[in-house]
N, C-alpha and C. Protein backbone atom coordinates (compact mmCIF):
# COMPACT_ATOMS: atom_id res chain seq x y z
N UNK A 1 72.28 132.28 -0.31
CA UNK A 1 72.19 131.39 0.84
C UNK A 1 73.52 131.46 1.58
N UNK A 2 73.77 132.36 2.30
CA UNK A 2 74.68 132.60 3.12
C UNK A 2 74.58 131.61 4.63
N UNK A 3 76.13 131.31 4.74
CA UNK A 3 75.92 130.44 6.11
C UNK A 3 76.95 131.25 6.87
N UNK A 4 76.32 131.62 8.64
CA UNK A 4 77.32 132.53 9.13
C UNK A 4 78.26 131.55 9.65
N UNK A 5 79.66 131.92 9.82
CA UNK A 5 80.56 131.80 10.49
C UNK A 5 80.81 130.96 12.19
N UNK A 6 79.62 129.86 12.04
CA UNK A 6 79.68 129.08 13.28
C UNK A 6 80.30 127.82 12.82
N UNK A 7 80.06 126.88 13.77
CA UNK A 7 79.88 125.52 14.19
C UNK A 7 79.10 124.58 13.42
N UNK A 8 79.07 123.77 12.88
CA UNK A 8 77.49 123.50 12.09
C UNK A 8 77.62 122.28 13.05
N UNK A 9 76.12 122.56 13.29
CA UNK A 9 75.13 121.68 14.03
C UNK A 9 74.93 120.06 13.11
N UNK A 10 76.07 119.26 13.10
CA UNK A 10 76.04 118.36 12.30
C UNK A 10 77.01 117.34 12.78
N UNK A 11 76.75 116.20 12.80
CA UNK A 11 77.70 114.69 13.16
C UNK A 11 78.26 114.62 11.56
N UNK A 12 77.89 114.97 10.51
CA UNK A 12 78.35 114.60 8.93
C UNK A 12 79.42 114.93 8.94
N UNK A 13 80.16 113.99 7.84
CA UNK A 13 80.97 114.44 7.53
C UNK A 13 81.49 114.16 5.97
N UNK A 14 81.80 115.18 5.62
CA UNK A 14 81.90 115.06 4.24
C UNK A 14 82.86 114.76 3.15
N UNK A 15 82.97 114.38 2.41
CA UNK A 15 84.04 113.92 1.34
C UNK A 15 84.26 114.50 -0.04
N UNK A 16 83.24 115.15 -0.34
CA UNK A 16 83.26 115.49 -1.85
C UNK A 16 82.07 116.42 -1.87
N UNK A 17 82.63 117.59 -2.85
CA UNK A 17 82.07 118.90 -3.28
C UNK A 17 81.75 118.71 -4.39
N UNK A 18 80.25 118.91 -5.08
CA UNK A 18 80.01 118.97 -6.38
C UNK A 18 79.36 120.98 -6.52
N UNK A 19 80.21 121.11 -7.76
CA UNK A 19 80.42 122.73 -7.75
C UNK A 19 79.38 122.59 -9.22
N UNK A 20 78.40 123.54 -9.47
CA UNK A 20 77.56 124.01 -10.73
C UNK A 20 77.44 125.26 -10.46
N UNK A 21 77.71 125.92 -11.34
CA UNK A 21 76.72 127.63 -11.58
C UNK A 21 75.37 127.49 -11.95
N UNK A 22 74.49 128.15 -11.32
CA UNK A 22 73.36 128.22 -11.32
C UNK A 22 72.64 128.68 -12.26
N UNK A 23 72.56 128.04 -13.47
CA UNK A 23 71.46 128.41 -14.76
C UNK A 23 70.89 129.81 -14.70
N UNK A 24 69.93 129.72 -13.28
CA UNK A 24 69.10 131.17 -13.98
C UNK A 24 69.60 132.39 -12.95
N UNK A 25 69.97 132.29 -11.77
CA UNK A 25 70.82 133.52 -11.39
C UNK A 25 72.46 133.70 -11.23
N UNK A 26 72.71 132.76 -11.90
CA UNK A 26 74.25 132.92 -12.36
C UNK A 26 75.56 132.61 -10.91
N UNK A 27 74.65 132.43 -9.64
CA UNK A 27 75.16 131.98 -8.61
C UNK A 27 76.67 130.59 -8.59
N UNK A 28 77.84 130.95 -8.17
CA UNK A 28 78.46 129.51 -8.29
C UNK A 28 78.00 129.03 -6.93
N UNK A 29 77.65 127.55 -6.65
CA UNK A 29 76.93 126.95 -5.77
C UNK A 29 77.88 126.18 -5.64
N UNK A 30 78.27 125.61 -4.08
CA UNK A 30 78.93 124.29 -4.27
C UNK A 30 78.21 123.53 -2.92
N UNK A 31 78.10 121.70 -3.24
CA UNK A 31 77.10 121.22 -2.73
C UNK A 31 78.21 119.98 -1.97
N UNK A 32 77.94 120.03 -0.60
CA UNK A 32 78.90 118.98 0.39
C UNK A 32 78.49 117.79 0.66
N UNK A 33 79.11 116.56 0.23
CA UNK A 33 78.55 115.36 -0.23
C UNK A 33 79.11 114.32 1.02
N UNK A 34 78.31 113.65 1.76
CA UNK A 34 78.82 112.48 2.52
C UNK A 34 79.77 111.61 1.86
N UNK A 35 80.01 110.66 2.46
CA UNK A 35 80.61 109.31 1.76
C UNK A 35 79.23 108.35 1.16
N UNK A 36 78.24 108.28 1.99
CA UNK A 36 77.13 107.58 1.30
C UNK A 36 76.40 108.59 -0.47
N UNK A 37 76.87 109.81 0.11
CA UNK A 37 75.74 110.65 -0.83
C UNK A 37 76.95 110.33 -1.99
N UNK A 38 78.43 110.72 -1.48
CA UNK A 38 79.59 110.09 -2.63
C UNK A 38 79.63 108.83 -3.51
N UNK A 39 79.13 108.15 -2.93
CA UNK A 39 78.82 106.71 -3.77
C UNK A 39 77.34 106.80 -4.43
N UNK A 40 76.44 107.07 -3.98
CA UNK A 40 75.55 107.13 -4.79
C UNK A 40 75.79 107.66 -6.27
N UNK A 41 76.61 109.14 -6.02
CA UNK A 41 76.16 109.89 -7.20
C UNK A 41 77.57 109.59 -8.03
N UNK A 42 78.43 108.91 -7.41
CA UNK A 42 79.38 108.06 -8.51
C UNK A 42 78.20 106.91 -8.86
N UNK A 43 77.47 106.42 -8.98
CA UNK A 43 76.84 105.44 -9.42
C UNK A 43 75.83 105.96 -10.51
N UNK A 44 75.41 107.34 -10.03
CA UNK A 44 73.89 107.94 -11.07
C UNK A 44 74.93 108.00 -12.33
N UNK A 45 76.22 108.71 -11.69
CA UNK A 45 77.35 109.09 -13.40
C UNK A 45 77.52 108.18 -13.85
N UNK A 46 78.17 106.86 -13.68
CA UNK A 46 77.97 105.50 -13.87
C UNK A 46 77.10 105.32 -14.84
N UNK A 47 76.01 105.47 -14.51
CA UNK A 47 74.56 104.92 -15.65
C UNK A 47 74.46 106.17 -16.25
N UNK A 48 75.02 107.23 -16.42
CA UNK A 48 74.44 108.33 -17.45
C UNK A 48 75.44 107.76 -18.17
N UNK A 49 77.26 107.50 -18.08
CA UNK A 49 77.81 107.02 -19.41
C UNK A 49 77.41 105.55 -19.52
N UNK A 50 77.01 104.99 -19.31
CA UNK A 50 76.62 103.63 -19.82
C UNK A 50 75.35 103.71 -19.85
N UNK A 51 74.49 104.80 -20.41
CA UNK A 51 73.19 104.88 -20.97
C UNK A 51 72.10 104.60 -19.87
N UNK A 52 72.07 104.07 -18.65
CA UNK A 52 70.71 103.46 -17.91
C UNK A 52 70.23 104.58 -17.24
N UNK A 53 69.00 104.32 -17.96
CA UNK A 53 67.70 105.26 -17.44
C UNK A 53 67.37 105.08 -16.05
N UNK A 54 67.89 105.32 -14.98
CA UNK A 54 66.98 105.14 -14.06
C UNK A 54 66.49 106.65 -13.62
N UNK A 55 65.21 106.89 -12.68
CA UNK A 55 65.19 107.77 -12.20
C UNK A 55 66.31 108.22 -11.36
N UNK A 56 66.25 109.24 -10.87
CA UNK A 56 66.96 109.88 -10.05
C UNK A 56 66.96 109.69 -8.46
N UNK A 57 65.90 109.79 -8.55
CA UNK A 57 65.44 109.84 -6.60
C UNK A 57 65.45 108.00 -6.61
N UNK A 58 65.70 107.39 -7.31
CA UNK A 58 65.96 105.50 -7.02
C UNK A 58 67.44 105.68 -7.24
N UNK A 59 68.10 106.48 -7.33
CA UNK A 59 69.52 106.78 -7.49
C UNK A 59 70.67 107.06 -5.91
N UNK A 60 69.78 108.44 -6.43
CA UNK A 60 70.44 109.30 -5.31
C UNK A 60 69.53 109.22 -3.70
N UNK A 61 69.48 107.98 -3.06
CA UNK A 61 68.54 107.70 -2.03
C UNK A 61 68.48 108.75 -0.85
N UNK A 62 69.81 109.09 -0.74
CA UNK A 62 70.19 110.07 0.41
C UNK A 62 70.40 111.43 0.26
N UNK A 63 69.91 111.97 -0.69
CA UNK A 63 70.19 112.96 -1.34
C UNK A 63 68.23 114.09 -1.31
N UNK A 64 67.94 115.24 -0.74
CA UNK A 64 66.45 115.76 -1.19
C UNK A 64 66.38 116.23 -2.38
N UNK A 65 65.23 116.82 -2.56
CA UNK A 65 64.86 117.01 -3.77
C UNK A 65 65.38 118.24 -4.24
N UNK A 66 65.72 118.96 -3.63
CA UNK A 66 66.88 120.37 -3.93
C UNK A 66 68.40 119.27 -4.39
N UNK A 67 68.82 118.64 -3.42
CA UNK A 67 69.97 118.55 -3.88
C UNK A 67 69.78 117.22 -4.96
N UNK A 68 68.80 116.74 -5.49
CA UNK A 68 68.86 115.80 -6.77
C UNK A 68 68.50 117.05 -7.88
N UNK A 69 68.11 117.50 -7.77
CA UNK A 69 67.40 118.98 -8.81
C UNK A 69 68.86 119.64 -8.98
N UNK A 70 69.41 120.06 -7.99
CA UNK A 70 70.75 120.75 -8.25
C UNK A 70 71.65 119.99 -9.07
N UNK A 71 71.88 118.46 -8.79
CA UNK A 71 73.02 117.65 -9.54
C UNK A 71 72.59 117.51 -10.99
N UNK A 72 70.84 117.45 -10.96
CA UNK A 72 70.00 117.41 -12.36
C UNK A 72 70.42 118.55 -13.19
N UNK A 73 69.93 119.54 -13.00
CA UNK A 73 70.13 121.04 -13.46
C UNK A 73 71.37 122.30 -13.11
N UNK A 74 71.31 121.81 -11.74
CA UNK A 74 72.29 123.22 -11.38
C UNK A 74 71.59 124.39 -10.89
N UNK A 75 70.39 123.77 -10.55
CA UNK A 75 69.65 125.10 -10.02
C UNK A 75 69.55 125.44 -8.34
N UNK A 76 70.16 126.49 -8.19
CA UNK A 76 70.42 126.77 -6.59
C UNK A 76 69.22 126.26 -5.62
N UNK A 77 69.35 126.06 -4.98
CA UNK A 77 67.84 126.54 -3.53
C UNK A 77 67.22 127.47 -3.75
N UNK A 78 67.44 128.91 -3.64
CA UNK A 78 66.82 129.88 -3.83
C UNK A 78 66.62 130.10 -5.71
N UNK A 79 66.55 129.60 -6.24
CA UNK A 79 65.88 129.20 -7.49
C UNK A 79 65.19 128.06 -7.87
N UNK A 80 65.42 127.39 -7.01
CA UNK A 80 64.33 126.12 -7.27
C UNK A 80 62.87 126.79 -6.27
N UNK A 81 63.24 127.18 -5.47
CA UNK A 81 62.03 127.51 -4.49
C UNK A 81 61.18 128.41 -5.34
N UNK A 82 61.67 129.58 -6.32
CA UNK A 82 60.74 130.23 -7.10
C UNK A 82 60.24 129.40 -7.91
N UNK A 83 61.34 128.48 -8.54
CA UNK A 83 60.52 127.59 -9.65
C UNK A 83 59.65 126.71 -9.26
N UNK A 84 59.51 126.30 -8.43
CA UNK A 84 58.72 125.10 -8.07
C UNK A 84 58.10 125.74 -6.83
N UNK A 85 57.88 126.79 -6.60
CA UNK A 85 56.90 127.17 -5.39
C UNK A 85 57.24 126.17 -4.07
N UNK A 86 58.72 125.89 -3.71
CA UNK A 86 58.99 124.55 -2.90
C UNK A 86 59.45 125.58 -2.28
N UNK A 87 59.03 125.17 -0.50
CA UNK A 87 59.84 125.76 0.69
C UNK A 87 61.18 124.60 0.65
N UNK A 88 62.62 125.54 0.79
CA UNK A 88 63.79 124.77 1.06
C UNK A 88 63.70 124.51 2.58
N UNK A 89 63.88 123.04 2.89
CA UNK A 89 63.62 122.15 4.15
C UNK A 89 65.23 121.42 4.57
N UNK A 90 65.69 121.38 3.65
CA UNK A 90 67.11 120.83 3.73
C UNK A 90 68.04 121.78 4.17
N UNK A 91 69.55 120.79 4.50
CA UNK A 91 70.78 120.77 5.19
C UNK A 91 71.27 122.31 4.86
N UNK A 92 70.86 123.70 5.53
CA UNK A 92 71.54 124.36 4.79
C UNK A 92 73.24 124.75 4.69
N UNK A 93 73.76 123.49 5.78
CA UNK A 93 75.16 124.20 5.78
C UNK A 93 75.81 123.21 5.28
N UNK A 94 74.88 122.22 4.14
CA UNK A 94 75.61 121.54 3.23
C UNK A 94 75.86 122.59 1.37
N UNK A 95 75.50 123.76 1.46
CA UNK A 95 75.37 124.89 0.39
C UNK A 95 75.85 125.88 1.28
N UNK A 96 77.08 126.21 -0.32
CA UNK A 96 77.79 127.15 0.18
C UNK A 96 77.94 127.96 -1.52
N UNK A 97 77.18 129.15 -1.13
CA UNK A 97 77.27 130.08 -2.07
C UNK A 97 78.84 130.40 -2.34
N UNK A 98 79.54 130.22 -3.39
CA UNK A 98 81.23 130.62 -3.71
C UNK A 98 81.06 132.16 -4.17
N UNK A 99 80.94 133.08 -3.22
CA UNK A 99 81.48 134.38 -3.39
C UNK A 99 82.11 134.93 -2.41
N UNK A 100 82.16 136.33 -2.58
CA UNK A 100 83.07 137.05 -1.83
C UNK A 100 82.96 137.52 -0.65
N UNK A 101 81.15 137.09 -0.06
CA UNK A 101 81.30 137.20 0.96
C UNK A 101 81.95 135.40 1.49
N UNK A 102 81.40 134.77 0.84
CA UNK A 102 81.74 133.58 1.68
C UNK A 102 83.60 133.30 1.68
N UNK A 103 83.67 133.52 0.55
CA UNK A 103 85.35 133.62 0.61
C UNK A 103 86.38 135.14 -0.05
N UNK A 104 86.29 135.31 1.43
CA UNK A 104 86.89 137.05 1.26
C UNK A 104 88.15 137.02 0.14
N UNK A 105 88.49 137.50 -0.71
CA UNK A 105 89.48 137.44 -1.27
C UNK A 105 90.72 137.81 -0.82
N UNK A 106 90.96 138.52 0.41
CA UNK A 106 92.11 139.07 0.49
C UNK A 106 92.41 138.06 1.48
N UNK A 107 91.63 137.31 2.00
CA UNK A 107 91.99 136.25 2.91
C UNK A 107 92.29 135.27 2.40
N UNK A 108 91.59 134.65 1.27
CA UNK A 108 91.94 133.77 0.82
C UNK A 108 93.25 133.77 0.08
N UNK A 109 93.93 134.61 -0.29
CA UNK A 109 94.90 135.04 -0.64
C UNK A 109 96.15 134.61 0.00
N UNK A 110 95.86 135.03 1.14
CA UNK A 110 96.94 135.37 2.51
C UNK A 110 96.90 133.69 2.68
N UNK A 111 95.92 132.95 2.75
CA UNK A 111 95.91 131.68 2.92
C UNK A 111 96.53 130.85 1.59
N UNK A 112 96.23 130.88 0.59
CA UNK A 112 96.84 130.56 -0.81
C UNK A 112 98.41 130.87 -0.67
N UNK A 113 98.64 132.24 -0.53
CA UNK A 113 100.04 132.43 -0.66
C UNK A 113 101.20 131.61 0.69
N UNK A 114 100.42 131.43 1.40
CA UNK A 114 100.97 131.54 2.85
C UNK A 114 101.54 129.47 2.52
N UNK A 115 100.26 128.91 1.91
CA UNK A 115 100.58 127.54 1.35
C UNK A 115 101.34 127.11 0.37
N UNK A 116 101.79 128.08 -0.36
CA UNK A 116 103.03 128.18 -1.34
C UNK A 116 104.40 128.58 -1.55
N UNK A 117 103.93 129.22 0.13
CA UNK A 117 105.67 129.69 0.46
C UNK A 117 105.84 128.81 0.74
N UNK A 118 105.03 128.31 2.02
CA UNK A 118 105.45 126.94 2.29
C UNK A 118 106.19 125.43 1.34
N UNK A 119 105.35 125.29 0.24
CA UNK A 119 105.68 124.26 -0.45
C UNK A 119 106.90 124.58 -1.16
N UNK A 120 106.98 125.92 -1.78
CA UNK A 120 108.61 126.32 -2.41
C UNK A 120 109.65 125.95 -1.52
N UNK A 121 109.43 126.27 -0.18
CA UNK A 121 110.31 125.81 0.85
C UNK A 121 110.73 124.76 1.16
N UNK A 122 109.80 123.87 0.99
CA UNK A 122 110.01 122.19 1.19
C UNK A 122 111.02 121.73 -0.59
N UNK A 123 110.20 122.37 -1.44
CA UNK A 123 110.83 122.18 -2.67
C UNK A 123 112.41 122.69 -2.90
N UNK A 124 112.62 123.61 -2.29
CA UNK A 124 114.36 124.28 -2.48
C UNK A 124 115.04 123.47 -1.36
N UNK A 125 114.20 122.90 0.00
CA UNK A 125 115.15 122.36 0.93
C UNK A 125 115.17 121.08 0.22
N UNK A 126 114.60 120.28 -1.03
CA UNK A 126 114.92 118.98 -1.58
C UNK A 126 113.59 118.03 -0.58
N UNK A 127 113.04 118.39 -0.19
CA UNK A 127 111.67 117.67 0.95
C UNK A 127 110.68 117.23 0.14
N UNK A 128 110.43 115.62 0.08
CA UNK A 128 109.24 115.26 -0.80
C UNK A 128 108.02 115.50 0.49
N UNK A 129 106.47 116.00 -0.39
CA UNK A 129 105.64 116.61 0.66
C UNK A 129 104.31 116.22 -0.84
N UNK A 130 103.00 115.43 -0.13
CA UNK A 130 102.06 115.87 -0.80
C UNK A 130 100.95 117.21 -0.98
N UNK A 131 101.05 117.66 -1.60
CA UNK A 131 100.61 119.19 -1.74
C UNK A 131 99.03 119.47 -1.07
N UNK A 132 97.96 118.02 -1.35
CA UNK A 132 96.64 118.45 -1.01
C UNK A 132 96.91 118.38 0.97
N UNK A 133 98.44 117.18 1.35
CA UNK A 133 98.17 117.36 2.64
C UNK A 133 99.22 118.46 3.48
N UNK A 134 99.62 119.32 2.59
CA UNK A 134 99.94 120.53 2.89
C UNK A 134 98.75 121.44 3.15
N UNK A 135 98.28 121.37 2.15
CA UNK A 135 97.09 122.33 2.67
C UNK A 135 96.24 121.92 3.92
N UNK A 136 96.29 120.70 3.94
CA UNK A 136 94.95 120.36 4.73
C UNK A 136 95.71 120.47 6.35
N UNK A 137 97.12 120.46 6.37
CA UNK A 137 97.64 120.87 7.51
C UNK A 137 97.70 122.44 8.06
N UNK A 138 97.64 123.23 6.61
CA UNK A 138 97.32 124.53 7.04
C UNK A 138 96.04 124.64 7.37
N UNK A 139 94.78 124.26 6.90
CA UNK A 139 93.99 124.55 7.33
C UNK A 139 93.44 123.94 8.90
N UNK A 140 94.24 122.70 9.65
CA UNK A 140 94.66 122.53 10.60
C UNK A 140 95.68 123.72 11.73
N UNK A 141 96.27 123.65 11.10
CA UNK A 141 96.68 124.52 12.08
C UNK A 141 96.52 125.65 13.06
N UNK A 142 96.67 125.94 13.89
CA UNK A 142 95.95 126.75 15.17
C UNK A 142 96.07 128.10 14.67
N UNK A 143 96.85 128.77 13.54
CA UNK A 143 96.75 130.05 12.72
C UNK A 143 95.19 130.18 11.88
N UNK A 144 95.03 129.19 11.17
CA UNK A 144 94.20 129.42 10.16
C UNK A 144 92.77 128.31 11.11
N UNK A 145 93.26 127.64 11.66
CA UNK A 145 92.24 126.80 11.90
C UNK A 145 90.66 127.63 13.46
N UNK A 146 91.28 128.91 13.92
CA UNK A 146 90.82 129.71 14.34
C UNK A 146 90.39 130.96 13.47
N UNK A 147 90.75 131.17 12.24
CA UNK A 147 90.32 132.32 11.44
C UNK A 147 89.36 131.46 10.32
N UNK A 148 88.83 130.52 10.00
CA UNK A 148 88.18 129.89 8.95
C UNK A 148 87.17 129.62 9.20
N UNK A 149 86.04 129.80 9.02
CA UNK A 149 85.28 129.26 9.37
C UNK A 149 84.50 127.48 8.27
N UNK A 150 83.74 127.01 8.42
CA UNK A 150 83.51 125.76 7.73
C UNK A 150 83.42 126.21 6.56
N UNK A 151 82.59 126.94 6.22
CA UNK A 151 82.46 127.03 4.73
C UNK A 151 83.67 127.62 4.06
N UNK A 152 84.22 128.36 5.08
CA UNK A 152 85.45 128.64 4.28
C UNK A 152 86.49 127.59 3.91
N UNK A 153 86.37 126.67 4.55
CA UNK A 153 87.46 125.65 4.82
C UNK A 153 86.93 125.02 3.12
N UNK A 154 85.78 124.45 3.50
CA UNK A 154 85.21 123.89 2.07
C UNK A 154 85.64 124.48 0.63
N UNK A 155 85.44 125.55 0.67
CA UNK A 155 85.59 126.16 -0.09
C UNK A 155 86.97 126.53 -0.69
N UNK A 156 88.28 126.38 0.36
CA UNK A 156 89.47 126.75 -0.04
C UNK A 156 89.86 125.16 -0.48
N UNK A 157 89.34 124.28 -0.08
CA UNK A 157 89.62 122.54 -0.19
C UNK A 157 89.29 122.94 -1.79
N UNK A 158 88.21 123.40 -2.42
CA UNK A 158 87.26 123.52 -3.79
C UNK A 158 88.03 123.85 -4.39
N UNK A 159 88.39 125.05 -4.23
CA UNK A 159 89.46 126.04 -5.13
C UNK A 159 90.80 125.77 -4.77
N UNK A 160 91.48 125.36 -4.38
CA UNK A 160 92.92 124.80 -4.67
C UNK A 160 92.75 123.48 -5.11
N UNK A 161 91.51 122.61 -5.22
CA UNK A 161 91.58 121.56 -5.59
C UNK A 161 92.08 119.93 -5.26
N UNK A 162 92.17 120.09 -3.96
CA UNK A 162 92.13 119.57 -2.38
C UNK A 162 90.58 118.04 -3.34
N UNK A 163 90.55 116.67 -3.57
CA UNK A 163 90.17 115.99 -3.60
C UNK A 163 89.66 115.01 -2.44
N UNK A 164 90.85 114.85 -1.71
CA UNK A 164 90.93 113.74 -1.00
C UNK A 164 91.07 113.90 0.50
N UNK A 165 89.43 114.54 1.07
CA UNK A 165 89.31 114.80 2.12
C UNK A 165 88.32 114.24 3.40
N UNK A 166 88.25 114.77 3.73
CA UNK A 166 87.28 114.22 5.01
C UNK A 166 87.33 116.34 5.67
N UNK A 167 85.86 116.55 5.70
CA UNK A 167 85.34 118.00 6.63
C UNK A 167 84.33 117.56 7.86
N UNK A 168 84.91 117.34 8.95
CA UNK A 168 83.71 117.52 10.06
C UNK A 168 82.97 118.43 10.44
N UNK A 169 81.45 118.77 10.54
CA UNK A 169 80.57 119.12 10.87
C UNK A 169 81.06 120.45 11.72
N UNK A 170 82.13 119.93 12.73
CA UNK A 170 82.50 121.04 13.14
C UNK A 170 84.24 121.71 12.92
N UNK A 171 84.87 121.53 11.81
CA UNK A 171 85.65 122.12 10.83
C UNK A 171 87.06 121.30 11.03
N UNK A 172 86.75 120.27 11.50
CA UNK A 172 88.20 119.28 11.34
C UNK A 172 88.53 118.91 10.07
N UNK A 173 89.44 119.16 9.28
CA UNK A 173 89.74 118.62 8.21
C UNK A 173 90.76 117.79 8.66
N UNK A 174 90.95 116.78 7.68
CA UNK A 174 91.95 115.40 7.07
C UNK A 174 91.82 115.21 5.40
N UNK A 175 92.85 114.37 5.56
CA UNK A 175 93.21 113.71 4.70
C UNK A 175 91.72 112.23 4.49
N UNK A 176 91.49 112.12 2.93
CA UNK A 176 90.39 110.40 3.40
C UNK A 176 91.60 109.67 3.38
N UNK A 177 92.54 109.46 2.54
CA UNK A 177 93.91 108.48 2.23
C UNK A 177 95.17 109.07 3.19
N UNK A 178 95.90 108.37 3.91
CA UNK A 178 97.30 109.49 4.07
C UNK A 178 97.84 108.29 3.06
N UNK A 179 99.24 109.75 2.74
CA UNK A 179 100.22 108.84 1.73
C UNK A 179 101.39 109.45 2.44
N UNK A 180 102.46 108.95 2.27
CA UNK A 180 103.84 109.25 2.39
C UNK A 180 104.44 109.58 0.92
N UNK A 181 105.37 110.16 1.38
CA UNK A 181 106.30 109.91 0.22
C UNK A 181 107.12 108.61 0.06
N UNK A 182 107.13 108.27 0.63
CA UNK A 182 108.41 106.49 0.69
C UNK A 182 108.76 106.26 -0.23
């Protein structure tokens, strides 16, 4: 499930990535979560460690049946659709296949490294700096913020490990908290 390199046709905006490999074709999947879809499914985890049975779909209200099946199992779109003979009807530029086409490696690289010179720099000049809003300023910036496209953005937030965000629909990243150093 490849998403090309546009704009996504979307007012959402998202807060949180839930990442599974895909059981039966071995796909890493990662799935882009609102702030409403974020609270829900902090709530389903909620009742799985404190034991309460509820269904799922009385859970996850805002969430379809691909993406409650995915948080259930881990099974992609294009594996649930064989399994369950289900046409996928949902958000597709909330799924973002994590490979190499979606995140080129030599780019992501150039972007990784390019965020660590940076921070060594702040670190040898003695500069207190939070690291996730380092990144999220590179991926702001008019260098990278013209070469990325959304899913890429998502995806580099995933893999450096970038928590505490906000992604607009059409590739604004932030910070959800700012902090200072003070």
């Amino acid at each position: 499930m490849k998403n090309e390199n546009v704009v996504l046709e979307t007012a959402d905006t998202y807060v949180k990535i839930i990442d599974k490999v895909c059981d039966m074709c071995g796909k890493p999947m990662l799935l882009l979560l609102t702030e409403e879809q974020q609270a829900q499914y902090d709530e389903y985890l909620t009742g799985l460690v404190y034991g309460r049975r509820e269904l799922i779909q009385n859970v996850l209200l805002d969430f379809d049946k691909f993406e409650r099946e995915f948080v259930k199992t881990g099974y992609c779109p294009c594996c649930q659709e064989k399994i369950f003979q289900a046409k996928f009807k949902g958000k597709a530029h909330k799924w973002i296949a994590l490979d190499e086409e979606t995140v080129p490696p030599e780019k992501y690289a150039e972007f990784y490294e390019s965020v660590h010179e940076s921070a060594n720099a702040k670190l040898k000049a003695g500069e207190c700096f939070d690291f996730e809003q380092l990144v999220v300023s590179f991926l702001e910036n008019e260098t990278w913020k013209q070469k990325l496209s959304v899913d890429e953005k998502a995806s580099y937030l995933y893999l450096i490990g970038v928590e505490s965000f906000r992604l607009s629909g059409d590739g604004h990243v932030s910070m959800l908290d700012e902090e200072s150093c003070d």
